[in-house]
PDB file of N, CA and C in Angstrom:
ATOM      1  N   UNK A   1      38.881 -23.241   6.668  1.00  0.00           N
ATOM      2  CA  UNK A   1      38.945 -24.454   7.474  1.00  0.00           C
ATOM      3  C   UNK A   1      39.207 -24.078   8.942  1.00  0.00           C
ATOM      4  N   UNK A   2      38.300 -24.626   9.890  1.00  0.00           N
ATOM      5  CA  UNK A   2      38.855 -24.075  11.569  1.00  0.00           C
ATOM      6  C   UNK A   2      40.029 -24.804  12.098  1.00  0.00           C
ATOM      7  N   UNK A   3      40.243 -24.733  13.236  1.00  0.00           N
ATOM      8  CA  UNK A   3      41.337 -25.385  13.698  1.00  0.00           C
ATOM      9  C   UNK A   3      40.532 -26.222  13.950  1.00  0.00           C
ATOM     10  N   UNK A   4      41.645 -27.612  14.377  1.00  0.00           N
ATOM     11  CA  UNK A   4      41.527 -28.598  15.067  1.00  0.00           C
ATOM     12  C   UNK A   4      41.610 -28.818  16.564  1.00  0.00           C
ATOM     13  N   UNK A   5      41.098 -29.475  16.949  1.00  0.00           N
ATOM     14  CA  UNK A   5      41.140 -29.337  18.700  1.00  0.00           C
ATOM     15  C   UNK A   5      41.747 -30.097  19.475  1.00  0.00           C
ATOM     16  N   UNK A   6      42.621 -29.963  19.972  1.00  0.00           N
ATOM     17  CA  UNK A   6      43.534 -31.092  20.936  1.00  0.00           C
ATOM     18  C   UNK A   6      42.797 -31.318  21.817  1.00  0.00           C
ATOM     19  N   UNK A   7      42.717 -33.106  22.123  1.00  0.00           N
ATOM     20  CA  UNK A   7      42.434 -33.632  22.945  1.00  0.00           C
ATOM     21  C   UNK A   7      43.274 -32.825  24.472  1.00  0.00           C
ATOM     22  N   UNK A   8      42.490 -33.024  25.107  1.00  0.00           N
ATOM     23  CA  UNK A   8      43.085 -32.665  26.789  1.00  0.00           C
ATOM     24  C   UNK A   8      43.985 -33.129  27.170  1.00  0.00           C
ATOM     25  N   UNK A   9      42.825 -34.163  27.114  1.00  0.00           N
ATOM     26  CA  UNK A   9      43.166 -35.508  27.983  1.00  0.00           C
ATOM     27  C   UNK A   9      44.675 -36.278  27.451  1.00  0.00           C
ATOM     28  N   UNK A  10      44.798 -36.459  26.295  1.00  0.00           N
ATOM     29  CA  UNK A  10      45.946 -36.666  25.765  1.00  0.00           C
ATOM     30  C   UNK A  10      47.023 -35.453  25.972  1.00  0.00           C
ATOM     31  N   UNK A  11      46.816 -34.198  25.426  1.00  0.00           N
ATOM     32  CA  UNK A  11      47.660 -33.111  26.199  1.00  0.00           C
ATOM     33  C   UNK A  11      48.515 -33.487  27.720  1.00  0.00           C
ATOM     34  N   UNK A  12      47.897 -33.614  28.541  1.00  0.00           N
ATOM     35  CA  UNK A  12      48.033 -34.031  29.819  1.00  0.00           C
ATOM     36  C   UNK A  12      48.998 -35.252  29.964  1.00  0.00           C
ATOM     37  N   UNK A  13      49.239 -36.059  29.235  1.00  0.00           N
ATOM     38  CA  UNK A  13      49.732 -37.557  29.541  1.00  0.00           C
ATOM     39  C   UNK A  13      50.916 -37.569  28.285  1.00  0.00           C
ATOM     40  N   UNK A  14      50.802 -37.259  27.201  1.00  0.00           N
ATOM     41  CA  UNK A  14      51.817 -37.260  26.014  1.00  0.00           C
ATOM     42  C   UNK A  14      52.533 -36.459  26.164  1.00  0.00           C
ATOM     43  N   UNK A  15      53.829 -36.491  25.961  1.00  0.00           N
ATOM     44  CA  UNK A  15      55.164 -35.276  25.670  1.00  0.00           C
ATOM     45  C   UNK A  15      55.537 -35.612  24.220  1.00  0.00           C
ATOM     46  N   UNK A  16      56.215 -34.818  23.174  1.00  0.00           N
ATOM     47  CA  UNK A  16      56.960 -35.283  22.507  1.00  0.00           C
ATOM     48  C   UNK A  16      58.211 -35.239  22.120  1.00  0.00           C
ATOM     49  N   UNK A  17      58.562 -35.861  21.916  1.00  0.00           N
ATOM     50  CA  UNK A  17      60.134 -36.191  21.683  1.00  0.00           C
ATOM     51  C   UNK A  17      60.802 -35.518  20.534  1.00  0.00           C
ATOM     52  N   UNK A  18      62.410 -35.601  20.911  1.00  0.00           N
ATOM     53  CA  UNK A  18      63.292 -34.881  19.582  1.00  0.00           C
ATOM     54  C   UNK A  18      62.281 -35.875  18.321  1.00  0.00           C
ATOM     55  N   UNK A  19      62.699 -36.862  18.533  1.00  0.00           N
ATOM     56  CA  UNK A  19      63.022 -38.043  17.417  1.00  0.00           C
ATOM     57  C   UNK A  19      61.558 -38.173  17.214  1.00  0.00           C
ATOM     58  N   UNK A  20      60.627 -37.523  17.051  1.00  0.00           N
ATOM     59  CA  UNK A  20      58.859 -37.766  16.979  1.00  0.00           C
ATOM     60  C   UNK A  20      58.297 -38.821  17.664  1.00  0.00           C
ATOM     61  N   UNK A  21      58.928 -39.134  18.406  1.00  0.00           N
ATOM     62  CA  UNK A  21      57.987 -40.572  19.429  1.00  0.00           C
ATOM     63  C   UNK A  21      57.342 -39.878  20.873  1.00  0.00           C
ATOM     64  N   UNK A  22      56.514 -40.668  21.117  1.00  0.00           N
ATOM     65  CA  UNK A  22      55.756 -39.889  22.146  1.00  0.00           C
ATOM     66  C   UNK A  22      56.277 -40.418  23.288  1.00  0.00           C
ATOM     67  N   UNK A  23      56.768 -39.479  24.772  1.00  0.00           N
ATOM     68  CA  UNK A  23      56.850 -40.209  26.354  1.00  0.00           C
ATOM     69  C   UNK A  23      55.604 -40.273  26.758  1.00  0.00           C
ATOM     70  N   UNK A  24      55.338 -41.089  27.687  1.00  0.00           N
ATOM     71  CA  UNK A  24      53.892 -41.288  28.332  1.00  0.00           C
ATOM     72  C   UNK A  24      54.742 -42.261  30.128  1.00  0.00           C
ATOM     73  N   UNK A  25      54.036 -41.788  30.828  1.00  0.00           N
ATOM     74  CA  UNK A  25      54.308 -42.012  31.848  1.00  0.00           C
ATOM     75  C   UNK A  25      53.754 -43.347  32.472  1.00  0.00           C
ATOM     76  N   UNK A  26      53.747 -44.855  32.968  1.00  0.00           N
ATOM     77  CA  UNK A  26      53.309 -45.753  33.589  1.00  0.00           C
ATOM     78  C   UNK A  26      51.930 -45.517  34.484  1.00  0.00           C
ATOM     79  N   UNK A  27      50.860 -46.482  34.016  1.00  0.00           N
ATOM     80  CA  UNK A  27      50.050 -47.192  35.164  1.00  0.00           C
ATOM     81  C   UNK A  27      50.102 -47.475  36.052  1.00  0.00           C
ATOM     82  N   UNK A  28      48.946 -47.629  37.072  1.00  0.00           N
ATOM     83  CA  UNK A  28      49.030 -48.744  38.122  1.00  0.00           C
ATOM     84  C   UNK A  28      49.696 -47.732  39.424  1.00  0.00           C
ATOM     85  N   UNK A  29      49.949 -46.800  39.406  1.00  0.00           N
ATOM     86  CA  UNK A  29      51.219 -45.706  40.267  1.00  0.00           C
ATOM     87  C   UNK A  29      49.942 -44.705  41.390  1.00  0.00           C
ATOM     88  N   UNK A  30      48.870 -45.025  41.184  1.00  0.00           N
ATOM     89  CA  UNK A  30      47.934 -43.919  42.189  1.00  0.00           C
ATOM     90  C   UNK A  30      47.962 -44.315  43.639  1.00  0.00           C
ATOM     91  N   UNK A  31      47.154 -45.726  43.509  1.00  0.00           N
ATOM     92  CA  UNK A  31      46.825 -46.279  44.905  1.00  0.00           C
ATOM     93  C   UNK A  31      46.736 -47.630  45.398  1.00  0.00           C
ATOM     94  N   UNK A  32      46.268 -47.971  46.461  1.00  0.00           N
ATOM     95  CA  UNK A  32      46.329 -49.654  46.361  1.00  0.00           C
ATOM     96  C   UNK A  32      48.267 -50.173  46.300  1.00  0.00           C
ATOM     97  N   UNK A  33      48.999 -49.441  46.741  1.00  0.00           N
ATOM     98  CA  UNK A  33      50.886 -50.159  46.145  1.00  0.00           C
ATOM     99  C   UNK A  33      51.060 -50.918  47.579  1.00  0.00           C
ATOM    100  N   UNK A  34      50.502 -50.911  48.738  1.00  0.00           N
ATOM    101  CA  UNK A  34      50.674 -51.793  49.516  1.00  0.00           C
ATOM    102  C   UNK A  34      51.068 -53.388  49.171  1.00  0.00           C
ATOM    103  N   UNK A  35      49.956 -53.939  48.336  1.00  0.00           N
ATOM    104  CA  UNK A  35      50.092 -55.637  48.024  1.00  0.00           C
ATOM    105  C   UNK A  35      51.382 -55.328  46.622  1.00  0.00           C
ATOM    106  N   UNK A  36      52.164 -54.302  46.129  1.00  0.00           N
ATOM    107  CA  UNK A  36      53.091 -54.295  45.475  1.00  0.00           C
ATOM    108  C   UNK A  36      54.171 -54.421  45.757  1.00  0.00           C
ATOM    109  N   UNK A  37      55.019 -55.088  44.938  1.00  0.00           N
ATOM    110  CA  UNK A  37      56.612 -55.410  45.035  1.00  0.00           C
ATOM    111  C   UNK A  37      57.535 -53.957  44.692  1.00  0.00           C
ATOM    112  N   UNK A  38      58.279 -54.163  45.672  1.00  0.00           N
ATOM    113  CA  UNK A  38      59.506 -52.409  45.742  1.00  0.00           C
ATOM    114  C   UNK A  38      59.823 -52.903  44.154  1.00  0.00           C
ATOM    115  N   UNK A  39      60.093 -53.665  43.718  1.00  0.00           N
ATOM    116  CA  UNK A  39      60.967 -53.967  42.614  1.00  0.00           C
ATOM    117  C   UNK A  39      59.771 -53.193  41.343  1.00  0.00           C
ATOM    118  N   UNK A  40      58.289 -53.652  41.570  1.00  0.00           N
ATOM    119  CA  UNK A  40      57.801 -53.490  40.638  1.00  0.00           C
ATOM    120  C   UNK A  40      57.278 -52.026  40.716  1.00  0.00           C
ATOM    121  N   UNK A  41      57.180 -51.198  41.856  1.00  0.00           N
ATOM    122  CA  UNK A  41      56.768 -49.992  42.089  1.00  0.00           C
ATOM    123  C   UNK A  41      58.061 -48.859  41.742  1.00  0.00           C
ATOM    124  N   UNK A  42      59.186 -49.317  41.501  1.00  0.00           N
ATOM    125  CA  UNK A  42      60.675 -48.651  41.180  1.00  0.00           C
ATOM    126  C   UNK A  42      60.378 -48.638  39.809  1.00  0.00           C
ATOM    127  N   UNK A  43      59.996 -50.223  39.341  1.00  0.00           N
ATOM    128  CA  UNK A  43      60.118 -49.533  37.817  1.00  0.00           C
ATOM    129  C   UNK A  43      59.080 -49.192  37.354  1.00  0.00           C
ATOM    130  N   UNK A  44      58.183 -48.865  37.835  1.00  0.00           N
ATOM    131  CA  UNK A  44      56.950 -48.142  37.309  1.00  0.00           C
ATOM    132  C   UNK A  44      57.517 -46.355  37.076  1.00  0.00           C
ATOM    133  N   UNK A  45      57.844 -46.198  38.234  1.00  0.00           N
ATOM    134  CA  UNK A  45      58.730 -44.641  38.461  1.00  0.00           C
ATOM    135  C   UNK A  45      58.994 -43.803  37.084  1.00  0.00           C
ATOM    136  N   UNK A  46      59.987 -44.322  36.580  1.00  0.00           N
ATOM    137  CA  UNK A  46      60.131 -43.904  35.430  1.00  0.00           C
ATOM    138  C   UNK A  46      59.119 -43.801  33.817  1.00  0.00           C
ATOM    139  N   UNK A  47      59.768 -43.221  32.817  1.00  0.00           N
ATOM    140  CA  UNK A  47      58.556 -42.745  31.763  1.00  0.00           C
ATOM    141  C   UNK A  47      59.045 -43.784  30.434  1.00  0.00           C
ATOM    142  N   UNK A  48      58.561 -43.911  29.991  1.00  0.00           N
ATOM    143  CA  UNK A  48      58.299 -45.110  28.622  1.00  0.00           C
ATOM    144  C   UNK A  48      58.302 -44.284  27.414  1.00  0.00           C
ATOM    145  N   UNK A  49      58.429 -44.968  26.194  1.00  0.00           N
ATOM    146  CA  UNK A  49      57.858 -44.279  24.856  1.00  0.00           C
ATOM    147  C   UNK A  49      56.476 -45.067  24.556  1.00  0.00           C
ATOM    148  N   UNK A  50      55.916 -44.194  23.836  1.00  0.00           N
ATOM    149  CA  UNK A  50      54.580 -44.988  22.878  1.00  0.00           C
ATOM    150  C   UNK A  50      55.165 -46.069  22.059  1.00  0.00           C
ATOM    151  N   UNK A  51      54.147 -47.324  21.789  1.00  0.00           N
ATOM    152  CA  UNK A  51      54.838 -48.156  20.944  1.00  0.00           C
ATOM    153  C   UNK A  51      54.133 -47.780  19.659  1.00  0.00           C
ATOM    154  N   UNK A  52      54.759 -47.828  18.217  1.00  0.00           N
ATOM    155  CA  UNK A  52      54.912 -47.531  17.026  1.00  0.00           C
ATOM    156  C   UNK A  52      53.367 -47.230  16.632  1.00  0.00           C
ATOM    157  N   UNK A  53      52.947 -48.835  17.061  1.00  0.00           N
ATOM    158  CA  UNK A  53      51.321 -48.884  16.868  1.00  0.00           C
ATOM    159  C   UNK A  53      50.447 -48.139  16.997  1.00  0.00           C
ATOM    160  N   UNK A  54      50.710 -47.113  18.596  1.00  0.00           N
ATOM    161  CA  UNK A  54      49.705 -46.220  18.658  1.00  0.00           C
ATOM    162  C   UNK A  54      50.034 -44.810  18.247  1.00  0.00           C
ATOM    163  N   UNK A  55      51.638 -44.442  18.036  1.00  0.00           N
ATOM    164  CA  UNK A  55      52.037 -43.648  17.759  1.00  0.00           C
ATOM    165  C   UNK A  55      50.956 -42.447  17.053  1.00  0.00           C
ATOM    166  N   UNK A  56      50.215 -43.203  15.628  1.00  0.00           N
ATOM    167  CA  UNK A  56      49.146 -42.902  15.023  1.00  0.00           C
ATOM    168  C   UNK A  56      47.674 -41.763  15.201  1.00  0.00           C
ATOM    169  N   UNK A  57      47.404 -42.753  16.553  1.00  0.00           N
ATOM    170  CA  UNK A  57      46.562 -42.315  17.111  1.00  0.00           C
ATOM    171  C   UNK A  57      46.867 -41.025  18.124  1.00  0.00           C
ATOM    172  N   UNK A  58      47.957 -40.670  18.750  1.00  0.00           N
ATOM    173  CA  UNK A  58      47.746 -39.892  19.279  1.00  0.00           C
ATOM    174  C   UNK A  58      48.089 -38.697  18.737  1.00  0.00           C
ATOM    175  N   UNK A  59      48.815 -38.928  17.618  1.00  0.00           N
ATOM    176  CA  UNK A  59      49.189 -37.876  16.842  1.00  0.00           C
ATOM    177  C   UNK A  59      47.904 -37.432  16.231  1.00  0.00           C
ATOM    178  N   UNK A  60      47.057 -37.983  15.771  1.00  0.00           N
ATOM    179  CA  UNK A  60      45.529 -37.489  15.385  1.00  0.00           C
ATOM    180  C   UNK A  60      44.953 -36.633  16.547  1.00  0.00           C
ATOM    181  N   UNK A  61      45.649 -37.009  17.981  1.00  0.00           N
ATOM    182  CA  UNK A  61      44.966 -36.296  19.150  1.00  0.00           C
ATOM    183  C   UNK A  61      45.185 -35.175  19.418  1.00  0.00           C
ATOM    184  N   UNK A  62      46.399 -35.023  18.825  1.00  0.00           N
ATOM    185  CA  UNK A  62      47.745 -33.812  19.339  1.00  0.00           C
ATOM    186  C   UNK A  62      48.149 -33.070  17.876  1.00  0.00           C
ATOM    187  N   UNK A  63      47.332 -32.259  17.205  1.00  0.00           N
ATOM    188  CA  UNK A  63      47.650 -31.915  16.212  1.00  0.00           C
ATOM    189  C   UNK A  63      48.919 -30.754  15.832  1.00  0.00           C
ATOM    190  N   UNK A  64      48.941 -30.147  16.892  1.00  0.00           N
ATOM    191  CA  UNK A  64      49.866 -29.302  17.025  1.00  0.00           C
ATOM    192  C   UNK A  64      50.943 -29.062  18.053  1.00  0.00           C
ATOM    193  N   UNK A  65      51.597 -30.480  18.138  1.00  0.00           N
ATOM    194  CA  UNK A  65      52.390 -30.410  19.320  1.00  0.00           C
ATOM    195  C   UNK A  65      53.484 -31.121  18.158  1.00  0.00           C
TER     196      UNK A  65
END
């Protein structure tokens, strides 16, 4: 059987966690933050978990992480 191939692109954007949940970092953060609120560009800043739902899927992406 060959290996499996990790997505990149997911490589790049997923971390994983003690507890098996994935960090993924916020949208919306490149360009264009002029017409944005300080309030809403602060909390973009920080990193999120995956929600349960997709959990799934990226683990199919990330076979060996």
């Amino acid at each position: 059987m060959p290996k499996m191939k990790t997505n990149r692109g997911a490589a790049k954007r997923f971390r994983k966690l003690a507890s098996g949940k994935f960090k993924r970092g916020h949208a919306f953060t490149s360009h264009i933050l002029t017409k944005m609120s300080t309030k809403r560009k602060r909390n973009l800043r920080g990193t999120t978990t995956v929600k349960a739902a997709d959990t799934k899927t990226i683990r199919r992406m990330l076979p060996y992480v």
